[in-house]
Protein backbone atom coordinates (compact mmCIF):
# COMPACT_ATOMS: atom_id res chain seq x y z
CA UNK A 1 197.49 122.15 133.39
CA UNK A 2 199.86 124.68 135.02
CA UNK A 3 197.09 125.82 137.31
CA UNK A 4 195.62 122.37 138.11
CA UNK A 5 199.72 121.14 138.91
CA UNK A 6 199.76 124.62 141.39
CA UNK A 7 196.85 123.52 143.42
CA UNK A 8 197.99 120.02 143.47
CA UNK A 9 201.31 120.89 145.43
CA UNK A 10 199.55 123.49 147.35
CA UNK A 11 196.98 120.65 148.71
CA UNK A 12 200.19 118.68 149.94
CA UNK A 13 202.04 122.06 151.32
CA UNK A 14 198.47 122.43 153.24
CA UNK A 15 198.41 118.05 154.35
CA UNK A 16 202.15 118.32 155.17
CA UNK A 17 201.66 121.28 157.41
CA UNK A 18 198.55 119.93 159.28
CA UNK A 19 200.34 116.83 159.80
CA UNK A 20 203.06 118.44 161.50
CA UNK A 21 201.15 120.40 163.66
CA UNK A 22 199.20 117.63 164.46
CA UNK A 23 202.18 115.79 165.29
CA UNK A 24 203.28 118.29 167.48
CA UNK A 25 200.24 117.90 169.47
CA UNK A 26 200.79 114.84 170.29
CA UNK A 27 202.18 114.29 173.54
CA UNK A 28 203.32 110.93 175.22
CA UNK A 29 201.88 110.57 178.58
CA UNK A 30 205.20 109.47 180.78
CA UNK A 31 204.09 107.01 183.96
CA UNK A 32 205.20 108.04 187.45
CA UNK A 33 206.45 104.77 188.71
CA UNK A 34 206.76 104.04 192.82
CA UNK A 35 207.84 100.91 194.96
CA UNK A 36 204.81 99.68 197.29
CA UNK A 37 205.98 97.10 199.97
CA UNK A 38 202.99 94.79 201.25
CA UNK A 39 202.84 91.35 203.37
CA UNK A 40 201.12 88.24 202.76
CA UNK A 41 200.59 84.62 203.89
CA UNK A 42 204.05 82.93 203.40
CA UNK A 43 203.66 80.64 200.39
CA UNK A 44 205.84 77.42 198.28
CA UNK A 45 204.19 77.77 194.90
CA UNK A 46 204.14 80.69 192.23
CA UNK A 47 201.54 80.93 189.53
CA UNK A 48 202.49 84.02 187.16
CA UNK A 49 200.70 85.19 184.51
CA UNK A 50 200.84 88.01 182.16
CA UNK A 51 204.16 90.00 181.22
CA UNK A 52 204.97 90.88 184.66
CA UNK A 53 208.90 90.51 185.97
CA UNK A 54 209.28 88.24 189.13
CA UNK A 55 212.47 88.05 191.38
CA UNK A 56 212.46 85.36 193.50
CA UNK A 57 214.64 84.84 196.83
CA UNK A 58 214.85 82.23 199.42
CA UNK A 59 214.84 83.85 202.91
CA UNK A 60 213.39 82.95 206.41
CA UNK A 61 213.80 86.36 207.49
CA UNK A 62 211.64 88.17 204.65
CA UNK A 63 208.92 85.32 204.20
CA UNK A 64 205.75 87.01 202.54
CA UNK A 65 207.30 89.73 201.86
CA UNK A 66 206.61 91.91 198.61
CA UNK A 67 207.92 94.48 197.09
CA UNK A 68 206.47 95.81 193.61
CA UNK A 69 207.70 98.11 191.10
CA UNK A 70 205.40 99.40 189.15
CA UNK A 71 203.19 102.84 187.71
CA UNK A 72 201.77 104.58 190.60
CA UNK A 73 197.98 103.44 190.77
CA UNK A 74 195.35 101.35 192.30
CA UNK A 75 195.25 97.89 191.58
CA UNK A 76 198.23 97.57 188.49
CA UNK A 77 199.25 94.08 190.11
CA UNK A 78 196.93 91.59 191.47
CA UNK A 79 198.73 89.52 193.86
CA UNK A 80 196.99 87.20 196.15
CA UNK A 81 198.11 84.14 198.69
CA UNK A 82 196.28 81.29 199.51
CA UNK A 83 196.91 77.69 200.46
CA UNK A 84 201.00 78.26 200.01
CA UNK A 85 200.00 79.66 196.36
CA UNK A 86 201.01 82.84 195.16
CA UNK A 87 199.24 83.86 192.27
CA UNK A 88 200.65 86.97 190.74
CA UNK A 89 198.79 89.00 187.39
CA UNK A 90 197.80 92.17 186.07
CA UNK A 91 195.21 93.87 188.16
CA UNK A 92 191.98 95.79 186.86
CA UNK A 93 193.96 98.88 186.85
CA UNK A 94 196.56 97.92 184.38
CA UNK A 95 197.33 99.81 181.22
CA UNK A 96 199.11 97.89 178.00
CA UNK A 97 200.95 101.64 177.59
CA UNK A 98 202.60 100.42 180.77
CA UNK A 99 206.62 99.68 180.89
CA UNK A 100 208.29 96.96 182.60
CA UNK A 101 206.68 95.97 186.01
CA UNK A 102 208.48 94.34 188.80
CA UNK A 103 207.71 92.29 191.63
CA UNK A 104 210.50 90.87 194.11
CA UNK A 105 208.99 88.27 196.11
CA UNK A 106 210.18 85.99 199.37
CA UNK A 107 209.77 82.64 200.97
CA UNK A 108 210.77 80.10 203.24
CA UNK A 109 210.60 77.37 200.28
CA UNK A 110 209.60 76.84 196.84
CA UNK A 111 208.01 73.90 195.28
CA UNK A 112 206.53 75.09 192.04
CA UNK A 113 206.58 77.59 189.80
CA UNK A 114 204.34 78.37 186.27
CA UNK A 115 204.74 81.14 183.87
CA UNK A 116 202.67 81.41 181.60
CA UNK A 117 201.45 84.88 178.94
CA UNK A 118 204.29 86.67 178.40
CA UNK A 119 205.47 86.01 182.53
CA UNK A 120 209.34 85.98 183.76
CA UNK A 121 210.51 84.50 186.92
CA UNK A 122 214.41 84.91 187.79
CA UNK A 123 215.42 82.77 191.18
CA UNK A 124 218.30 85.00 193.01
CA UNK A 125 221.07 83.10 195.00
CA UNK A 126 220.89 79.82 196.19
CA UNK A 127 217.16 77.55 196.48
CA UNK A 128 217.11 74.57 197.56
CA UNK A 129 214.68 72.35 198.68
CA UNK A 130 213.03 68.45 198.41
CA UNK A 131 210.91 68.59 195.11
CA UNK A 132 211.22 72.18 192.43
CA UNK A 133 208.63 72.07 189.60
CA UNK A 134 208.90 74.45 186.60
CA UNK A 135 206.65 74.66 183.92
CA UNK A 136 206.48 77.73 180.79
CA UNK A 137 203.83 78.09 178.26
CA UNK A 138 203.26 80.96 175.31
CA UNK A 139 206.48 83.03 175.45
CA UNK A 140 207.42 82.96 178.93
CA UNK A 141 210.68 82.70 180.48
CA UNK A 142 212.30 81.03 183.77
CA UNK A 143 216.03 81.40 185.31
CA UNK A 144 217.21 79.52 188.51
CA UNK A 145 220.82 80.55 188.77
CA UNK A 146 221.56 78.45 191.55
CA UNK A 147 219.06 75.88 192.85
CA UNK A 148 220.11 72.81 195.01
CA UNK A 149 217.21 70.07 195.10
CA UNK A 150 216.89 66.75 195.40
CA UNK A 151 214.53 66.54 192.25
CA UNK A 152 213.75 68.89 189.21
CA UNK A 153 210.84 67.95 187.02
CA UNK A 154 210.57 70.44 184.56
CA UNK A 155 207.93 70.94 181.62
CA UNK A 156 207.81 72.96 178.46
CA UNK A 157 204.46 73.34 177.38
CA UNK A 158 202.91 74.54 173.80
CA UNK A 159 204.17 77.92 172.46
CA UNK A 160 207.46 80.14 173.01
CA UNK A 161 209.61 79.95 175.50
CA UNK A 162 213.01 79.61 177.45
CA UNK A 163 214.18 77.91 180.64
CA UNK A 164 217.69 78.23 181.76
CA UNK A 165 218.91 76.83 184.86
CA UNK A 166 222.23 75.79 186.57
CA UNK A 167 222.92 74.24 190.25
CA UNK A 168 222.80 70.94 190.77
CA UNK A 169 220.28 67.87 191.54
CA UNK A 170 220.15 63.73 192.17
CA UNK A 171 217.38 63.58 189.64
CA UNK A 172 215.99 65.88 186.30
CA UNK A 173 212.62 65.04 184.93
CA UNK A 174 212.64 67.13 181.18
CA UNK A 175 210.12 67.17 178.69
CA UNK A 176 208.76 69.35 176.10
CA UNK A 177 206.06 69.75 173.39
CA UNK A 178 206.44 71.34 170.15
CA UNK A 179 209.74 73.30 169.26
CA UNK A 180 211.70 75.27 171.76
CA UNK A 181 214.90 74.45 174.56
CA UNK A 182 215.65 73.61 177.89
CA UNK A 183 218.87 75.13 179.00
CA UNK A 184 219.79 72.97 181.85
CA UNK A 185 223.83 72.09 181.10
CA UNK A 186 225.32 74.11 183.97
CA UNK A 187 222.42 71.58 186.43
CA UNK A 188 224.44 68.92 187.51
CA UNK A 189 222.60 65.38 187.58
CA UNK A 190 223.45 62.50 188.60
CA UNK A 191 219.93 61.20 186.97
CA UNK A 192 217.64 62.48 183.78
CA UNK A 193 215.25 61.46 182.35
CA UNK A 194 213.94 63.72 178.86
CA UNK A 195 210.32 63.43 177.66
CA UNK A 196 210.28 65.31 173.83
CA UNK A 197 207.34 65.13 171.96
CA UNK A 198 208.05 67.64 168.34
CA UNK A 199 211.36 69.02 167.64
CA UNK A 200 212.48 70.88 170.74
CA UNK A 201 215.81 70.48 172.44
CA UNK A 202 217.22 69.41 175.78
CA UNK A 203 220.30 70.29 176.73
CA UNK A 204 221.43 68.38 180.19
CA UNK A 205 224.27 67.77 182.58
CA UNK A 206 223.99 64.30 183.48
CA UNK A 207 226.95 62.29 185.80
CA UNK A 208 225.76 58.95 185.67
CA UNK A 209 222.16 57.42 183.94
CA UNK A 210 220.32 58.88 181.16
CA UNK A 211 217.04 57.81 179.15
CA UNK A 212 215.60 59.83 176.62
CA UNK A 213 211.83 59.01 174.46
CA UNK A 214 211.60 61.65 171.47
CA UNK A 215 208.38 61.51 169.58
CA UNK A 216 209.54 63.44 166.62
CA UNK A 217 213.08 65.46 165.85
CA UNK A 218 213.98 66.67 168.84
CA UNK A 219 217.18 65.32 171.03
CA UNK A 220 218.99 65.54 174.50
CA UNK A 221 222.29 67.07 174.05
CA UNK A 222 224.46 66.36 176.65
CA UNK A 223 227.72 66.61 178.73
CA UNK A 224 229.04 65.00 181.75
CA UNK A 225 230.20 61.39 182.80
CA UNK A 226 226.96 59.43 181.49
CA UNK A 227 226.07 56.33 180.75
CA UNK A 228 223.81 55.08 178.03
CA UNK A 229 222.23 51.63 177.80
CA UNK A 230 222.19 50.57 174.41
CA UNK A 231 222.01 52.60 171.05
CA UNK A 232 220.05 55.61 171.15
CA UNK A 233 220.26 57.96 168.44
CA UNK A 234 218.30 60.95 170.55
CA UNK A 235 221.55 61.04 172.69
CA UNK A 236 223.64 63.92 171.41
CA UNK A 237 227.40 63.86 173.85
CA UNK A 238 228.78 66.93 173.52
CA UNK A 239 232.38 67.11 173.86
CA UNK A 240 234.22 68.15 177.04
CA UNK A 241 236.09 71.23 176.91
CA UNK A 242 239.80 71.03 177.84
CA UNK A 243 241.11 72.71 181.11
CA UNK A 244 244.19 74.73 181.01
């Protein structure tokens, strides 16, 4: 018994040793990352998909230009421009060992934008414009820090996801499907209208008229001098905050 208990432990001396020198071997493989600066057709709509990070500016000056971030390589990002849309992806030479991949991109306007796989999109300074659609589906994210349009329509598709935005707007078109937010209380309205169809959440700025249609237990919560026709039990007010 003695003998059989002296081999045992020297088996797992022998595994525990291999392990570490196989661990020593090991060797993470660190990615030398470069900007590249390229030109394209100027564009108005932005199609992104896959976990890539997109800044967005508005800018007469800089129209089709692009600037990406990214591990030195050929083809990491696909980006292509035709017919005023931007479609932006991983390219053929992408690896999933890859880190965080930027793209800053510029145009004269912007009328649309999807996310979609894992895709961010951040708006820098102030865009304005007629029309702005936004639309996120499975775990993507959009921020428009300051956007100035006549109307927003934005849509919240299946699967996770965020949209924050702030700025201000005559008229909001919301709606959503399934669970999830819209983060919209710092985008002054004067107008909204919130589509919910599941249990997700709007949250809204509204200054004068506001209709909500929830298919399920989701709600508008809202702030702002509104006005609601009739009894609506989707209509959460929050309460104003007192100013020193």
């Amino acid at each position: 018994m003695k003998r059989i208990k002296l081999l045992f432990v020297a088996v797992i001396t022998i595994f525990i040793a291999t392990v570490t020198v196989n661990a020593k071997e090991v060797t993470v493989k660190k990615y030398n990352y470069v900007y590249s600066d390229t030109t394209i057709a100027d564009f108005n709509k932005i199609s992104i998909l896959n976990g890539i990070n997109v800044v967005y500016a508005q800018s007469e000056s800089k129209a089709g230009k692009v600037r990406i971030y990214a591990p030195e390589g050929d083809d990491v990002v696909s980006i292509t421009s035709k017919n005023g849309l931007l479609s932006i992806r991983y390219g053929r030479g992408y690896n999933r060992n890859f880190g965080v991949i930027m793209v800053y991109v510029y145009s004269k306007e912007l009328t649309q934008v999807d996310c979609s796989v894992g895709a961010n999109f951040t708006a820098e300074g102030i865009v304005s414009g007629n029309k702005l659609k936004l639309k996120v589906l499975n775990k993507s994210l959009i921020r428009c820090k300051n956007i100035v349009y006549d109307e927003v329509v934005v849509k919240r598709g299946l699967g996770r996801g965020d949209i924050l935005l702030s700025g201000k707007t005559r008229k909001a078109t919301y709606s959503i499907i399934g669970s999830g937010e819209i983060d919209a209380d710092n985008l002054v309205a004067e107008e909204v209208t919130c589509k919910i169809l599941g249990k997700g959440d709007v949250g809204c700025h509204v200054n004068k008229d506001i209709s909500v249609r929830s298919w399920g237990k989701g709600a508008a919560y809202c702030k702002g001098e509104l006005k609601i026709s009739g009894k609506n039990n989707k209509i959460r007010v929050m309460p104003a905050i007192a100013k020193e």
